[in-house]
N, C-alpha and C. Protein backbone atom coordinates (compact mmCIF):
# COMPACT_ATOMS: atom_id res chain seq x y z
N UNK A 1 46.24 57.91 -39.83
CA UNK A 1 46.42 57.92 -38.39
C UNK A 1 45.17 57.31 -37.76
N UNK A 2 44.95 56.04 -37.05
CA UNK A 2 44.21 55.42 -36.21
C UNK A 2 44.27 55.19 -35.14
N UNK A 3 45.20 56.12 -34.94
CA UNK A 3 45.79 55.76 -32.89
C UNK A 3 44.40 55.69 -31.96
N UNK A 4 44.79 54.85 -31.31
CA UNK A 4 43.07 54.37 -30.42
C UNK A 4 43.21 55.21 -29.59
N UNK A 5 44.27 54.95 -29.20
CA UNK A 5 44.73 55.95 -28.17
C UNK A 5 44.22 57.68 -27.82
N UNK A 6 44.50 58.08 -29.60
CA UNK A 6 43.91 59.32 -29.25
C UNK A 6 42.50 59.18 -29.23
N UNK A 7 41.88 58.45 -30.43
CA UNK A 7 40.56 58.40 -30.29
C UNK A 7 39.73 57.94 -28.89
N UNK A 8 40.15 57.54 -28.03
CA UNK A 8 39.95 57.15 -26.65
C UNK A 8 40.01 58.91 -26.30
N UNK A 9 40.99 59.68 -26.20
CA UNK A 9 41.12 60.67 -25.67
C UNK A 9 39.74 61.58 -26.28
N UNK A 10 39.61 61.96 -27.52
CA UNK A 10 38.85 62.14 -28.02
C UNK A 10 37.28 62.11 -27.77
N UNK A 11 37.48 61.14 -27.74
CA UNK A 11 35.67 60.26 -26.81
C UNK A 11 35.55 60.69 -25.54
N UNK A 12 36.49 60.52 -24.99
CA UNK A 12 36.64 60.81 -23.24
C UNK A 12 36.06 62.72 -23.37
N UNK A 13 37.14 63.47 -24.10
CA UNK A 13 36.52 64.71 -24.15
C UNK A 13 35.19 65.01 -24.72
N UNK A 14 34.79 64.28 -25.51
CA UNK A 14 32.93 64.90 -25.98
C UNK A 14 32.32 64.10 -24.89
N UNK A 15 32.41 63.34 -24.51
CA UNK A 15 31.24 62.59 -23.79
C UNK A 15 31.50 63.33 -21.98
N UNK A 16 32.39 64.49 -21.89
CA UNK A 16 32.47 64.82 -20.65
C UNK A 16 32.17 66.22 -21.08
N UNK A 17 32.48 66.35 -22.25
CA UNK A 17 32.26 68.09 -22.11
C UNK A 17 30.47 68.10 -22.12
N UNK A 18 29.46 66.72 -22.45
CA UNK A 18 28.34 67.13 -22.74
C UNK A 18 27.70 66.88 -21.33
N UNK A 19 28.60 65.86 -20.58
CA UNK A 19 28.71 65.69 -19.04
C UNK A 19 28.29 66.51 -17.91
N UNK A 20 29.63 67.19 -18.41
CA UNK A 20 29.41 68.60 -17.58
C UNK A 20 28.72 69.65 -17.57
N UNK A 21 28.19 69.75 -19.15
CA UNK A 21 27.35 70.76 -19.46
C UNK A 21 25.58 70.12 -18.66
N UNK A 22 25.47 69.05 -18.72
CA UNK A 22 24.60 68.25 -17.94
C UNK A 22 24.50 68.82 -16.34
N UNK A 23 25.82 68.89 -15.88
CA UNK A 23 25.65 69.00 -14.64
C UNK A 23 26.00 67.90 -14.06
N UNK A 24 26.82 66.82 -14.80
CA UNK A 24 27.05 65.31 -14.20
C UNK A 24 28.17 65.45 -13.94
N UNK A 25 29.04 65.86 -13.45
CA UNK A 25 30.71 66.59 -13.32
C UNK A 25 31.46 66.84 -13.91
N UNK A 26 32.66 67.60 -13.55
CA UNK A 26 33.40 68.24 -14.16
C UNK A 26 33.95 67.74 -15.51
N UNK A 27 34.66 68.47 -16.16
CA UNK A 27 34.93 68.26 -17.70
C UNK A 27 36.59 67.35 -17.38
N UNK A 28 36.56 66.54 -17.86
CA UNK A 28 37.64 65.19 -17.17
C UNK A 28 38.94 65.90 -18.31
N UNK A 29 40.31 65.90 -17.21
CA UNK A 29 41.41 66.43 -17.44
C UNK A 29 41.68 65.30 -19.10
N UNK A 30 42.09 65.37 -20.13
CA UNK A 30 42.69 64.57 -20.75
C UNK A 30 43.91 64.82 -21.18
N UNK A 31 44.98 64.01 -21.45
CA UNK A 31 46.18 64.41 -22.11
C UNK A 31 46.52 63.72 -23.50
N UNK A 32 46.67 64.10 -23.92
CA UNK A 32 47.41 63.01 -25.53
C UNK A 32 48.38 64.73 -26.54
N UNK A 33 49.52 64.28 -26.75
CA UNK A 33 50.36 65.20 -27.47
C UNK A 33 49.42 65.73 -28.83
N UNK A 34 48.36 65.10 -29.37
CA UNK A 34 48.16 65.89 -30.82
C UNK A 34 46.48 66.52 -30.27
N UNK A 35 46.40 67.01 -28.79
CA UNK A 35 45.15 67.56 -28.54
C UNK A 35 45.35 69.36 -28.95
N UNK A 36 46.89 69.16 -28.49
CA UNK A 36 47.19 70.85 -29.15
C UNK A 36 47.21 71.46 -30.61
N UNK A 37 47.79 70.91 -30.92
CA UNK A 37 47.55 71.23 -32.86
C UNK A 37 46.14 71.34 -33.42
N UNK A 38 45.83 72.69 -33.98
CA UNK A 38 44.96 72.99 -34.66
C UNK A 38 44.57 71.67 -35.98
N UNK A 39 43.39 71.49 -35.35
CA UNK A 39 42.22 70.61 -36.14
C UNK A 39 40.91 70.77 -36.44
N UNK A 40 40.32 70.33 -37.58
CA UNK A 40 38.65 70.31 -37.72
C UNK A 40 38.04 68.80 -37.53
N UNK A 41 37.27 68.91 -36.51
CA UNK A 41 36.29 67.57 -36.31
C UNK A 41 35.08 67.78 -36.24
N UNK A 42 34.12 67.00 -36.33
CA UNK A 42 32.78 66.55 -36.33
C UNK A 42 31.91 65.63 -35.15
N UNK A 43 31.57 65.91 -34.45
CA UNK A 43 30.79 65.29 -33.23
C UNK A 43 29.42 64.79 -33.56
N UNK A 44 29.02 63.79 -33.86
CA UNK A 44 28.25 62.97 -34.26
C UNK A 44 27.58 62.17 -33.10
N UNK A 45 26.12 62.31 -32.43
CA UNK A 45 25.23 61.56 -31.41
C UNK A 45 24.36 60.65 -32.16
N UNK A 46 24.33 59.64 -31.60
CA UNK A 46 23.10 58.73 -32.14
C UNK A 46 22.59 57.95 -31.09
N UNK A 47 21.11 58.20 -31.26
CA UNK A 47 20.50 56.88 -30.02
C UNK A 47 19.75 55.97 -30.55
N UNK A 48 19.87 54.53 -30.31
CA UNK A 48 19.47 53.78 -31.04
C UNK A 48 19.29 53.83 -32.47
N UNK A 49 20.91 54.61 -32.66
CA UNK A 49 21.16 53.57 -33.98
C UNK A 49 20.65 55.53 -35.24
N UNK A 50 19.80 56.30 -34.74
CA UNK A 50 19.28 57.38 -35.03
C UNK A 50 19.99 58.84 -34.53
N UNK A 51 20.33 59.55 -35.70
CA UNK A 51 20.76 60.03 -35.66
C UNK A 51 20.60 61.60 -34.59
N UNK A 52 21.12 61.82 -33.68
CA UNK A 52 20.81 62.66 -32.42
C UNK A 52 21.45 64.13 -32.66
N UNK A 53 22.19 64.34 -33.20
CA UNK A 53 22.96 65.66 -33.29
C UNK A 53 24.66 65.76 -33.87
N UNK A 54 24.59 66.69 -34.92
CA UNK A 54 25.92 66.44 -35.68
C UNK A 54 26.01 67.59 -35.43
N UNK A 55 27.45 68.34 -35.62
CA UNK A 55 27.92 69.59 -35.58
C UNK A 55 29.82 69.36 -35.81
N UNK A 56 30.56 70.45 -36.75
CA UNK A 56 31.89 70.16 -36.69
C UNK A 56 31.93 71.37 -37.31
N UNK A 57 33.42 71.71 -37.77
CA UNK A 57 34.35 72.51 -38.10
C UNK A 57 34.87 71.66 -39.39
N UNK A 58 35.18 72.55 -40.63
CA UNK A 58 35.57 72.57 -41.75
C UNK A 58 37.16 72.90 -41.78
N UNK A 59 37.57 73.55 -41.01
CA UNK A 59 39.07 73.96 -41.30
C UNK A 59 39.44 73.76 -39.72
N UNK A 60 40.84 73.97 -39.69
CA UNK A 60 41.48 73.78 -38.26
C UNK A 60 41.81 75.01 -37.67
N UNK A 61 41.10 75.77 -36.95
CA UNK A 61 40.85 77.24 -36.39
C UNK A 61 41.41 77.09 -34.92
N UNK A 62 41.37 75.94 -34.59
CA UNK A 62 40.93 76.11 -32.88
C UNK A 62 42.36 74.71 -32.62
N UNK A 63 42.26 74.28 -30.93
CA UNK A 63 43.38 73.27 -30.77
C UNK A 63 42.28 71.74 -31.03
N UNK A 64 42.77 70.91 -31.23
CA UNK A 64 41.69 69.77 -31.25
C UNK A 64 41.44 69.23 -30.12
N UNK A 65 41.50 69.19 -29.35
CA UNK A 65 40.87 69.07 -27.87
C UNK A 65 39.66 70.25 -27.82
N UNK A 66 39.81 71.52 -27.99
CA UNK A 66 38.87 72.04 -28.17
C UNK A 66 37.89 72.28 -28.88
N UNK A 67 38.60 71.77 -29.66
CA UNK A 67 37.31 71.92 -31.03
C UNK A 67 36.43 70.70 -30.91
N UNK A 68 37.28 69.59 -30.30
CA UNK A 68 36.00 68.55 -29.84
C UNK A 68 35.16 68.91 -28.84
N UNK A 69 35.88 69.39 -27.71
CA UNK A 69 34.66 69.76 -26.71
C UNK A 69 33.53 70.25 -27.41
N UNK A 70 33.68 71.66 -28.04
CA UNK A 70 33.18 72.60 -28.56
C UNK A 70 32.11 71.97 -29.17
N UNK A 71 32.68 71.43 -30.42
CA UNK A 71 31.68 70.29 -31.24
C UNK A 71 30.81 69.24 -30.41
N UNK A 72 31.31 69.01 -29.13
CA UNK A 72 30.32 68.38 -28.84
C UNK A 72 29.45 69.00 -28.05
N UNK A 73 30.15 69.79 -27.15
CA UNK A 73 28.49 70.51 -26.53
C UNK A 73 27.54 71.11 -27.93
N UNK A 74 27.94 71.32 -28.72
CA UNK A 74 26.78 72.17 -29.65
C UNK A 74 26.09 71.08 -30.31
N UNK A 75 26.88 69.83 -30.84
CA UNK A 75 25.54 68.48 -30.83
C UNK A 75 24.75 68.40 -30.36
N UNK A 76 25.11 68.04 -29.12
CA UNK A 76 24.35 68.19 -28.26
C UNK A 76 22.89 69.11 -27.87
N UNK A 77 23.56 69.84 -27.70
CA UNK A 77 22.54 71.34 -27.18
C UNK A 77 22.44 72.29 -28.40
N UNK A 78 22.83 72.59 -29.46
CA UNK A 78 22.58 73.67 -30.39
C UNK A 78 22.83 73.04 -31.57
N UNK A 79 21.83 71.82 -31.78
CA UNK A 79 21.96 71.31 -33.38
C UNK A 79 20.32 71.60 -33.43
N UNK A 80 20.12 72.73 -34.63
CA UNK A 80 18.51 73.42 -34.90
C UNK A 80 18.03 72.27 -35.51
N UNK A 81 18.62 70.90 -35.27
CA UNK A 81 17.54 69.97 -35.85
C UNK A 81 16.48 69.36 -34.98
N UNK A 82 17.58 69.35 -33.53
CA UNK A 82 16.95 68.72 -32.17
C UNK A 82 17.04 69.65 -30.99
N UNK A 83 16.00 68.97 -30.24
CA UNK A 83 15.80 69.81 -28.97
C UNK A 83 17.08 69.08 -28.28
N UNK A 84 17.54 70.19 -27.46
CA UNK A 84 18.59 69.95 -26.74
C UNK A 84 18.31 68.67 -25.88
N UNK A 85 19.66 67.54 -25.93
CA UNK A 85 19.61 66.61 -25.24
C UNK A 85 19.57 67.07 -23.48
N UNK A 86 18.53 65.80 -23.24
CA UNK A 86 18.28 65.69 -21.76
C UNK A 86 19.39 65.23 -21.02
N UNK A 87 19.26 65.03 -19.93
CA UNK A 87 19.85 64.44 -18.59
C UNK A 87 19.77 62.27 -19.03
N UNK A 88 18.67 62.41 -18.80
CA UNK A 88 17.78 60.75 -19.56
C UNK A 88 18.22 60.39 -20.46
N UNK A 89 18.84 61.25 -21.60
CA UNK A 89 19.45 60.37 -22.80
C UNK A 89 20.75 60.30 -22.92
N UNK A 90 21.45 61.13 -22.22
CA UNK A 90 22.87 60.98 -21.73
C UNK A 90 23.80 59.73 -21.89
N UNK A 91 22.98 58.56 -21.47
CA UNK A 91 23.99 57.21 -21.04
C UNK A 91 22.96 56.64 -22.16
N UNK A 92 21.88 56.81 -23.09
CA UNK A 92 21.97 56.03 -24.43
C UNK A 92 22.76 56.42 -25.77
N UNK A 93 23.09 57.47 -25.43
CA UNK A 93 23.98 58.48 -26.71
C UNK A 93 24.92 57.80 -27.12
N UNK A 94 24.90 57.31 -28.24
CA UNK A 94 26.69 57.29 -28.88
C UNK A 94 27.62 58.41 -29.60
N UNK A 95 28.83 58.39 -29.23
CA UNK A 95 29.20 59.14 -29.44
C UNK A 95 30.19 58.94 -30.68
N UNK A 96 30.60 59.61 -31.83
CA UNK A 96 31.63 59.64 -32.92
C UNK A 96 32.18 60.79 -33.18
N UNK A 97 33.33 60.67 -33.42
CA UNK A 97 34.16 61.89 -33.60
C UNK A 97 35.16 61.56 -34.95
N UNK A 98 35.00 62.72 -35.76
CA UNK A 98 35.74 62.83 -36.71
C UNK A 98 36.63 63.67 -37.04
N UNK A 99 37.94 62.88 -37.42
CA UNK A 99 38.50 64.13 -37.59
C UNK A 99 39.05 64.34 -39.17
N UNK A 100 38.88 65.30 -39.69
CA UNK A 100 38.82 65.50 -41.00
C UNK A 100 40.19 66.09 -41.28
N UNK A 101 40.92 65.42 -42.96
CA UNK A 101 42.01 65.82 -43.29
C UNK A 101 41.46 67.68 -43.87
N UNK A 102 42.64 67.74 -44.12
CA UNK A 102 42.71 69.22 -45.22
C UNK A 102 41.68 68.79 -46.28
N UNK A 103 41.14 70.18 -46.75
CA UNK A 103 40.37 70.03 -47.95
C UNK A 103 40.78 69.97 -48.99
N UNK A 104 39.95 69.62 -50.10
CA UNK A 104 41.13 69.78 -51.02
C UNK A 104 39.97 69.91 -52.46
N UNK A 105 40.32 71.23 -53.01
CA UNK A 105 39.02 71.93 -53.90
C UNK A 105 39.55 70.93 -55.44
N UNK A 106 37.51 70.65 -55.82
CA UNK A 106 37.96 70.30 -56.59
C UNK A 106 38.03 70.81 -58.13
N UNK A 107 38.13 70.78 -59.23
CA UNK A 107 38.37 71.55 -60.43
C UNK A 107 37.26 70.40 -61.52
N UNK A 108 36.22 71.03 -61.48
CA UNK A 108 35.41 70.61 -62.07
C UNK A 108 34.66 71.09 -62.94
N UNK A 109 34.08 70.86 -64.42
CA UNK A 109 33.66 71.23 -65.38
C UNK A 109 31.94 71.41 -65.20
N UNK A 110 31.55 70.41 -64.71
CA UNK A 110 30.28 70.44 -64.58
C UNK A 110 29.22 68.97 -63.45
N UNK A 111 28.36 68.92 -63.43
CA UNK A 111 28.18 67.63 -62.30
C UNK A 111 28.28 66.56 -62.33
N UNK A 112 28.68 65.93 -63.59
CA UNK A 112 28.61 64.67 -64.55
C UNK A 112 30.41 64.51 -64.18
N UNK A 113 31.29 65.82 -64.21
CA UNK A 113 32.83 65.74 -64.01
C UNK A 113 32.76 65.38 -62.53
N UNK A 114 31.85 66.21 -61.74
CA UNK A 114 31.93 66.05 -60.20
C UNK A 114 31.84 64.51 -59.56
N UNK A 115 30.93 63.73 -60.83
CA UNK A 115 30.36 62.38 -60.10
C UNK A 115 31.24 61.25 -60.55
N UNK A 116 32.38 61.78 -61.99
CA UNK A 116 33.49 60.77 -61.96
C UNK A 116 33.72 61.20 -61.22
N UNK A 117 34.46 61.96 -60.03
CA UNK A 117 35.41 62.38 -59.59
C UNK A 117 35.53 62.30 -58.84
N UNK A 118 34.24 62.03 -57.48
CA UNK A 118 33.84 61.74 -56.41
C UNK A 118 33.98 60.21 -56.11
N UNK A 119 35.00 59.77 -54.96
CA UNK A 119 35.07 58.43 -54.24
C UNK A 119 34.22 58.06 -53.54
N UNK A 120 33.04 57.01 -53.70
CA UNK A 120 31.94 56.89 -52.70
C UNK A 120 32.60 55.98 -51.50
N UNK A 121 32.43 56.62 -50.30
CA UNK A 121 32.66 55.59 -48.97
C UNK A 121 33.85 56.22 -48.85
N UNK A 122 34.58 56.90 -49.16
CA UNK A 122 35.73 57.95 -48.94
C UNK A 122 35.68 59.26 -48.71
N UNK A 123 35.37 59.81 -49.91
CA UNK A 123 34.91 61.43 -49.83
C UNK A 123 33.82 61.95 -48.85
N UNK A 124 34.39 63.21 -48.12
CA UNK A 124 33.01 63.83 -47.65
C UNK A 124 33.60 65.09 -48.43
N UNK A 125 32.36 65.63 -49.15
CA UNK A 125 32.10 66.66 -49.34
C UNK A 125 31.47 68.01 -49.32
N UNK A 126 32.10 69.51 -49.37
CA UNK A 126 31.19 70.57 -48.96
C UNK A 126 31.61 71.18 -50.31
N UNK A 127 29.64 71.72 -50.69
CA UNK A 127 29.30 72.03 -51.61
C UNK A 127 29.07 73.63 -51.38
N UNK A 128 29.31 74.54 -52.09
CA UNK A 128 29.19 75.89 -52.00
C UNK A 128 28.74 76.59 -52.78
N UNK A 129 27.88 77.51 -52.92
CA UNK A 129 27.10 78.23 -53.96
C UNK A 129 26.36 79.61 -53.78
N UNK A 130 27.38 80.80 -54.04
CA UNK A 130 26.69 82.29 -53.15
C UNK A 130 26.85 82.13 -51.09
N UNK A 131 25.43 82.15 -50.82
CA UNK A 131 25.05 82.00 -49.63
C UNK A 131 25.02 80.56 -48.95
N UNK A 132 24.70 79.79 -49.87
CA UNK A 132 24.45 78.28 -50.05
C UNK A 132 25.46 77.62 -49.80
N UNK A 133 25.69 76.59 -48.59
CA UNK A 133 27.03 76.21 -48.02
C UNK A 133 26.47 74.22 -47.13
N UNK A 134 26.61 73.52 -47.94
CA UNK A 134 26.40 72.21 -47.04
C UNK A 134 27.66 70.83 -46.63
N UNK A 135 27.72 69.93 -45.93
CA UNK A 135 28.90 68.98 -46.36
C UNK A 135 28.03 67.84 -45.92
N UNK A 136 28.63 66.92 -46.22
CA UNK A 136 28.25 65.56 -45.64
C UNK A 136 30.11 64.68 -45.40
N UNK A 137 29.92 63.86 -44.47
CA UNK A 137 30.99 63.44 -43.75
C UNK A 137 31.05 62.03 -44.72
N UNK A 138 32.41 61.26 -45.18
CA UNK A 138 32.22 60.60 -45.58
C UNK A 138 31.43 58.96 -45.53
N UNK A 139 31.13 59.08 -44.05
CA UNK A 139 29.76 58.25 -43.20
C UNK A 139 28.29 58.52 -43.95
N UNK A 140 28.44 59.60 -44.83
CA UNK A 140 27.28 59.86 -45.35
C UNK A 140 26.23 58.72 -46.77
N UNK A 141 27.87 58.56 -46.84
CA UNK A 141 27.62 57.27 -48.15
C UNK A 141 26.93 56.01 -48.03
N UNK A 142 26.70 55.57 -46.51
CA UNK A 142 25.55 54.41 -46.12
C UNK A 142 24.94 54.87 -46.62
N UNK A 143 24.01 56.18 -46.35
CA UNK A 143 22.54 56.34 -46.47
C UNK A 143 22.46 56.78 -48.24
N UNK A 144 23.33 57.20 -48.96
CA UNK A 144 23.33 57.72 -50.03
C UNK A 144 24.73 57.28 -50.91
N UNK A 145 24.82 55.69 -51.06
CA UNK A 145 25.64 54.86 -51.75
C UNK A 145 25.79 55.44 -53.26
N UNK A 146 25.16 56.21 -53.84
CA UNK A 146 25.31 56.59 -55.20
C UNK A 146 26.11 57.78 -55.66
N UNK A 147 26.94 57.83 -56.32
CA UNK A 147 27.26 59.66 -56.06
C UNK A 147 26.07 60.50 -56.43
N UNK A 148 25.11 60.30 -57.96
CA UNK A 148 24.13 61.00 -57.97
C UNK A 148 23.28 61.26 -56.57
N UNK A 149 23.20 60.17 -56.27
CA UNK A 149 22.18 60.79 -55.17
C UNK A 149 22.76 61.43 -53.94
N UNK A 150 23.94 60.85 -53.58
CA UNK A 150 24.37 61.85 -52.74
C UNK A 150 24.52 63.15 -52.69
N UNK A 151 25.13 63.57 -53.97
CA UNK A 151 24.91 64.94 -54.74
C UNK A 151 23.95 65.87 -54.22
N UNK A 152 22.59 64.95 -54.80
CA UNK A 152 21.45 65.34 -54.85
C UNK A 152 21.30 65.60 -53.56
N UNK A 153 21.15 64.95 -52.47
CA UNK A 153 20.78 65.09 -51.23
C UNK A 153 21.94 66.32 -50.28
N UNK A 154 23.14 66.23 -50.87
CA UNK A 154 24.07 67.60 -50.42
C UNK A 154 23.16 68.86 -50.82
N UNK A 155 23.11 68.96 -52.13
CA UNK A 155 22.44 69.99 -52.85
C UNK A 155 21.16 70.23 -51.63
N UNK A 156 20.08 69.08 -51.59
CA UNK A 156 19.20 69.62 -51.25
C UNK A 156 19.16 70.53 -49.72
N UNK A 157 20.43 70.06 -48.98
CA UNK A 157 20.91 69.95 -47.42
C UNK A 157 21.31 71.96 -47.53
N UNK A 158 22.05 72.02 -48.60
CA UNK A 158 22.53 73.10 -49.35
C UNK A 158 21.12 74.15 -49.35
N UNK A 159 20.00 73.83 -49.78
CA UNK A 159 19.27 74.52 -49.95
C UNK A 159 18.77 74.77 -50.92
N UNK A 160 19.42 74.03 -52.35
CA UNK A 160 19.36 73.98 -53.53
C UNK A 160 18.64 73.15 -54.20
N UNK A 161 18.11 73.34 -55.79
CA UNK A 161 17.21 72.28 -56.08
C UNK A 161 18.25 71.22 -56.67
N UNK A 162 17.61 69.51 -56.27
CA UNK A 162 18.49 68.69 -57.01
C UNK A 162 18.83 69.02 -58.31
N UNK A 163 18.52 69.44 -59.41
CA UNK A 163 18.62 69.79 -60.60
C UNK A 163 19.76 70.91 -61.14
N UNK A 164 19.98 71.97 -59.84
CA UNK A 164 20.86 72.91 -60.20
C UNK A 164 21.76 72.58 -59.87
N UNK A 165 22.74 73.18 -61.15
CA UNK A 165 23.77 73.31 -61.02
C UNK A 165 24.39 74.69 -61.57
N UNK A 166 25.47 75.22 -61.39
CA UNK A 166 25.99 76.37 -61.84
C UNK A 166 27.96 76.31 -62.04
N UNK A 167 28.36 76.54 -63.38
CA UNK A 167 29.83 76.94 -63.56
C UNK A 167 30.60 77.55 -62.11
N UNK A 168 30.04 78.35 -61.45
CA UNK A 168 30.12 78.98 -60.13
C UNK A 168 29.76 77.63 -58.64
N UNK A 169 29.50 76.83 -59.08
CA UNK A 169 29.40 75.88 -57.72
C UNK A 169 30.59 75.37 -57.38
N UNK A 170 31.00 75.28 -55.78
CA UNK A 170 33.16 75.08 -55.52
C UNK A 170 32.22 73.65 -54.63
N UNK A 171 33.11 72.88 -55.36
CA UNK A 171 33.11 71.67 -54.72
C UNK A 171 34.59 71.08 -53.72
N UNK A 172 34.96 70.90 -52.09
CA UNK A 172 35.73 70.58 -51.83
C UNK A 172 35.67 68.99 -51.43
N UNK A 173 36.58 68.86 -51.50
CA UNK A 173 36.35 66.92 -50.84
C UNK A 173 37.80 66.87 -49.21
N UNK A 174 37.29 66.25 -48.75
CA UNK A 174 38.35 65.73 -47.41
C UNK A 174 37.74 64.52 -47.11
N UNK A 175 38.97 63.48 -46.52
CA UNK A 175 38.72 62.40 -45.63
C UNK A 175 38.45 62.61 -44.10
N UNK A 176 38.38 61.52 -43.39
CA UNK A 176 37.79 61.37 -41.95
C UNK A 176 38.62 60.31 -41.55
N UNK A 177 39.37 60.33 -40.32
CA UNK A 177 39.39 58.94 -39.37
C UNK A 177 38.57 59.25 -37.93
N UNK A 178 37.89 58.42 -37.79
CA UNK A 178 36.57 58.31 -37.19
C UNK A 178 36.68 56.86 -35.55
N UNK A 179 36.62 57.83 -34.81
CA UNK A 179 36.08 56.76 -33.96
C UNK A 179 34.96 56.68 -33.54
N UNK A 180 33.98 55.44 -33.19
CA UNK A 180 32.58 55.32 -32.10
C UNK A 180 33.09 54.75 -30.99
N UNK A 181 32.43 55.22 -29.78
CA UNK A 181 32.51 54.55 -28.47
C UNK A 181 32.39 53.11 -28.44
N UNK A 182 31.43 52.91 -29.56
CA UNK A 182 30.99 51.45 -29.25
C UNK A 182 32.77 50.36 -30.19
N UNK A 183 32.77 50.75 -31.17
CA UNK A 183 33.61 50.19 -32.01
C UNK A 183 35.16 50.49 -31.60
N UNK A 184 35.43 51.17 -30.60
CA UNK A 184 37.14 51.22 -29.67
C UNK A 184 37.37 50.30 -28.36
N UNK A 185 38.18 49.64 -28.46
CA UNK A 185 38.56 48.90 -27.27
C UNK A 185 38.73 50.27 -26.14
N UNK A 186 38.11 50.02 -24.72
CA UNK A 186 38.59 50.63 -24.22
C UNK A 186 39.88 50.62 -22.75
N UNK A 187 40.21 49.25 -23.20
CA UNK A 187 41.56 48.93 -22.38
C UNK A 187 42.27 47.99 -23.55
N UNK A 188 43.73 47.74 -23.16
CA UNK A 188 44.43 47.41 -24.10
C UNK A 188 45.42 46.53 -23.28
């Protein structure tokens, strides 16, 4: 599913819900038929090109209209990586939204099974272990083209040392269709 259409809708809702939370007006009415159906997405900021604030949902809990808002005010304002975006960076922000299929666990022997098994530039994966819980979106694969190293860098995101592994680690994988503000026509 690549409907621009919704992804237009989509965009329109994070970039107003962070709007409004600004104080720049109200949160803009949107309509599109698949905003109601429970979905998990990912709200993704970048300014110049650098990464500004990620935040999403793993399973489909909420309606997807909301879960984007949601996801995007907390990019925004409650990602413990960054200080909450200003007023000033507002109109350099890009915005991406993902929306992620079902998960789908995988059945793996050990990390060597995990790294056949893993599609690079397709898969995003969340890695799980006890307390220990990380994902990366399948956008993650620019920065970490290898599966080893991607691995490695989940793991470390995880909290874990690159090196461990355990019989007990649940590996899930899901896809993404993804829009950026910059990369959608916005008339047709």
């Amino acid at each position: 599913m690549t409907d621009p259409d919704l992804g237009r809708a989509l965009l329109t809702i994070a970039r107003s819900a962070i709007g409004a939370e600004l104080g720049l007006g109200a949160f803009a009415d949107v309509r599109h038929a698949e905003l109601a159906r429970p979905a998990a997405t990912f709200v993704t900021l970048r300014r110049s090109g650098e990464l500004r604030g990620c935040i999403g949902s793993l399973e489909p809990r909420r309606p997807l209209g909301t879960d984007v808002r949601e996801n995007a005010a907390a990019a925004a304002f409650r990602d413990p990586r960054f200080a909450p975006l200003e007023r000033a960076e507002f109109e350099h922000v890009s915005i991406e939204v993902s929306l992620l299929s079902a998960t789908e666990h995988l059945d793996i022997r050990d990390e060597e099974d995990l790294l056949a098994q893993v599609r690079p530039g397709r898969d995003g994966l969340v890695l799980a272990f006890g307390s220990h819980r990380a994902t990366f979106l399948p956008q993650v694969w620019e920065a970490f083209p290898e599966p080893r190293e991607f691995v490695k860098a989940l793991k470390h995101k995880a909290g874990l040392a690159a090196d461990f592994w355990s019989p007990d680690m649940n590996v899930s994988r899901y896809g993404v269709t993804k829009w950026t503000e910059h990369d959608l026509p916005w008339s047709e």
